[in-house]
C-alpha atoms as a PDB file:
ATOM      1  CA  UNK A   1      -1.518 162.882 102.130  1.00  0.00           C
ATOM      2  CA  UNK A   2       0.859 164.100 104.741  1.00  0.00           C
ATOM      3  CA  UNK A   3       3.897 165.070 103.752  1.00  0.00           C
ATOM      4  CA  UNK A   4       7.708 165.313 106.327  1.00  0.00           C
ATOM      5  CA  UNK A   5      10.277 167.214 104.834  1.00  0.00           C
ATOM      6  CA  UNK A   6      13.684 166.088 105.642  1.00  0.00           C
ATOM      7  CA  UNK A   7      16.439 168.507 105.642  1.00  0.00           C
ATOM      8  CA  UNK A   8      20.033 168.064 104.545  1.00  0.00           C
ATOM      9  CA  UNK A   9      23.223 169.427 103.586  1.00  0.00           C
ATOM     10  CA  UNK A  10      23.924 169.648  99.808  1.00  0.00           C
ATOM     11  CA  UNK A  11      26.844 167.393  99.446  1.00  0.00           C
ATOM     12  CA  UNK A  12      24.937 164.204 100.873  1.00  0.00           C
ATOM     13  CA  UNK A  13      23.790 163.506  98.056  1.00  0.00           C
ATOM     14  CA  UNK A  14      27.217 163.422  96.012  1.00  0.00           C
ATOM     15  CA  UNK A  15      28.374 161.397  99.469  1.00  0.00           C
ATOM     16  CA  UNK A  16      25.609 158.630  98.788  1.00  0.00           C
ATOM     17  CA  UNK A  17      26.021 158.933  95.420  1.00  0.00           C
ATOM     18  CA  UNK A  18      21.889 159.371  95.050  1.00  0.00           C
ATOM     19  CA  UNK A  19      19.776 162.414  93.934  1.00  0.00           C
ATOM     20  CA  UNK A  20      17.358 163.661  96.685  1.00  0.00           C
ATOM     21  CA  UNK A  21      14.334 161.218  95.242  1.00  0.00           C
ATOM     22  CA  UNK A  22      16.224 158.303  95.732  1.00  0.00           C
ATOM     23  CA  UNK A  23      17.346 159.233  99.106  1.00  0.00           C
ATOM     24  CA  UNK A  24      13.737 160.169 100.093  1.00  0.00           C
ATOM     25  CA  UNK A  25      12.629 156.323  98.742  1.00  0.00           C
ATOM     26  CA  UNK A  26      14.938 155.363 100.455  1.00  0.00           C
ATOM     27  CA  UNK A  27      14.348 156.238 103.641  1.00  0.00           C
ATOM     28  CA  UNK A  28      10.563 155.152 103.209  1.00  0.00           C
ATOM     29  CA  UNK A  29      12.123 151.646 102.631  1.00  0.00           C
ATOM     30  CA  UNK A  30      14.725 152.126 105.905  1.00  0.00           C
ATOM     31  CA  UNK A  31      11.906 153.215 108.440  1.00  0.00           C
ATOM     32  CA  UNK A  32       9.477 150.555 106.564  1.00  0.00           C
ATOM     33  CA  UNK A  33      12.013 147.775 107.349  1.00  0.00           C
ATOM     34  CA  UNK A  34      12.529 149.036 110.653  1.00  0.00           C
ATOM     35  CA  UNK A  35       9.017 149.418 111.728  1.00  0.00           C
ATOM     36  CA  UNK A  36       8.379 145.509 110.458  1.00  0.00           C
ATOM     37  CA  UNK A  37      11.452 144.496 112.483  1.00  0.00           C
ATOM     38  CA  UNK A  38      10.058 145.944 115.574  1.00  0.00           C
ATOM     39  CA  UNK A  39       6.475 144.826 115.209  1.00  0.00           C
ATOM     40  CA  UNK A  40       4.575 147.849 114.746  1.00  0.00           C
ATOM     41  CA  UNK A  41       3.561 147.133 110.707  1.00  0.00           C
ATOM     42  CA  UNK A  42       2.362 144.146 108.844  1.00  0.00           C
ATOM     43  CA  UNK A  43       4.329 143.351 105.741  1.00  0.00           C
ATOM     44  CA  UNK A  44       1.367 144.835 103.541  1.00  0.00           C
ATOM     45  CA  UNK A  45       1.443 148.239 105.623  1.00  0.00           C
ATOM     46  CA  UNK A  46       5.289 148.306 105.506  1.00  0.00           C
ATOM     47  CA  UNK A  47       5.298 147.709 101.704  1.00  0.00           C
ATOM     48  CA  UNK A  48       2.593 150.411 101.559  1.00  0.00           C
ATOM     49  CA  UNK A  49       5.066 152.856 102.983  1.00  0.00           C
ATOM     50  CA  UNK A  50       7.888 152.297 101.420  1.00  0.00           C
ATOM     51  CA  UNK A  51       5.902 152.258  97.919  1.00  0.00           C
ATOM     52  CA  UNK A  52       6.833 149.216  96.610  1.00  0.00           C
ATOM     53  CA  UNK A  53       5.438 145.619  95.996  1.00  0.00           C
ATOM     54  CA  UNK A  54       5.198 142.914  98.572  1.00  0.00           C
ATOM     55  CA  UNK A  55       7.621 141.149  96.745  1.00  0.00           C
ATOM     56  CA  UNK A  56      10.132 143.990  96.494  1.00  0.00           C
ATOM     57  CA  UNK A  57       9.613 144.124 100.152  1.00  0.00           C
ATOM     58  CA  UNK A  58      10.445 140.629 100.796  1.00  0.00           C
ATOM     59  CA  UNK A  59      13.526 141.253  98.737  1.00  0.00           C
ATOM     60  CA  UNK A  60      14.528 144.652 100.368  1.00  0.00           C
ATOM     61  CA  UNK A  61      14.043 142.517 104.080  1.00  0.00           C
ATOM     62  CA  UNK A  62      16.120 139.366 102.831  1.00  0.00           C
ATOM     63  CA  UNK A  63      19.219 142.270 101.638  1.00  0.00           C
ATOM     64  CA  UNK A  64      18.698 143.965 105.190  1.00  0.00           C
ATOM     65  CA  UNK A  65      18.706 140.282 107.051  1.00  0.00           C
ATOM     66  CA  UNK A  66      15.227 141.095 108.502  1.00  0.00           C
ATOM     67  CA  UNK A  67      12.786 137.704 108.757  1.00  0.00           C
ATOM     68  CA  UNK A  68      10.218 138.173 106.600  1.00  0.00           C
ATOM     69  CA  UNK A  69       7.987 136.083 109.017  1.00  0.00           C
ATOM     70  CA  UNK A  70       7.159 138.167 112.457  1.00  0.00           C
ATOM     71  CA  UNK A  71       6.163 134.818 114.502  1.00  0.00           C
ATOM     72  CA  UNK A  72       8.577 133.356 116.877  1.00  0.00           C
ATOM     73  CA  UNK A  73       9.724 130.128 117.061  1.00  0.00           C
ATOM     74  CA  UNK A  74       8.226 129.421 120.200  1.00  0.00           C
ATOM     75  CA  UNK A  75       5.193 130.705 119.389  1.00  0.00           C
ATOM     76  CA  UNK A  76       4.749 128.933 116.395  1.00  0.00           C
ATOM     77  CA  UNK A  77       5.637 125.710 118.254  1.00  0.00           C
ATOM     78  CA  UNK A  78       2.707 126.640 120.762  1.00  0.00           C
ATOM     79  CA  UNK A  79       0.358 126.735 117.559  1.00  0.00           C
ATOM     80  CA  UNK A  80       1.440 123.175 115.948  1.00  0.00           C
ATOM     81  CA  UNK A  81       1.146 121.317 119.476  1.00  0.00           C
ATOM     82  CA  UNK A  82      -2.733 122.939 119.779  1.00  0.00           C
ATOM     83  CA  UNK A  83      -3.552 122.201 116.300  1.00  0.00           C
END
């Protein structure tokens, strides 16, 4: 496994209020919820990087107001009317 090492100032932590673990997860679970929202990761791979279930992922995307469904409207339309 690769690892990125992240470098910050001491008091961030006491600013967020979270030890350097929970910052690190998360940040996997930021950039995991961004990379869905743009396309670029399925909701398995984006729970994959963020380390948690689908399910918390579902939950984590409802909290950020991110769709959990990557299909547009007018795409989906264009599926029903050729079905």
């Amino acid at each position: 496994m690769t690892q990125v090492q992240v470098e910050f100032e001491s008091d961030i932590f006491a600013t967020l209020r979270r030890s350097p673990k929970e910052l690190a997860r998360e940040m996997r679970l930021a950039a995991a919820i961004i990379w869905y929202a743009q396309g670029r990761v399925s909701q398995g791979r984006a729970a994959e990087i963020a380390g948690v279930s689908r399910a918390e992922l579902l939950d984590a995307l409802a909290e950020s107001g991110v769709a959990a469904c990557q299909e547009a409207l007018e795409d989906l339309d264009e599926v029903l009317t050729r079905g």
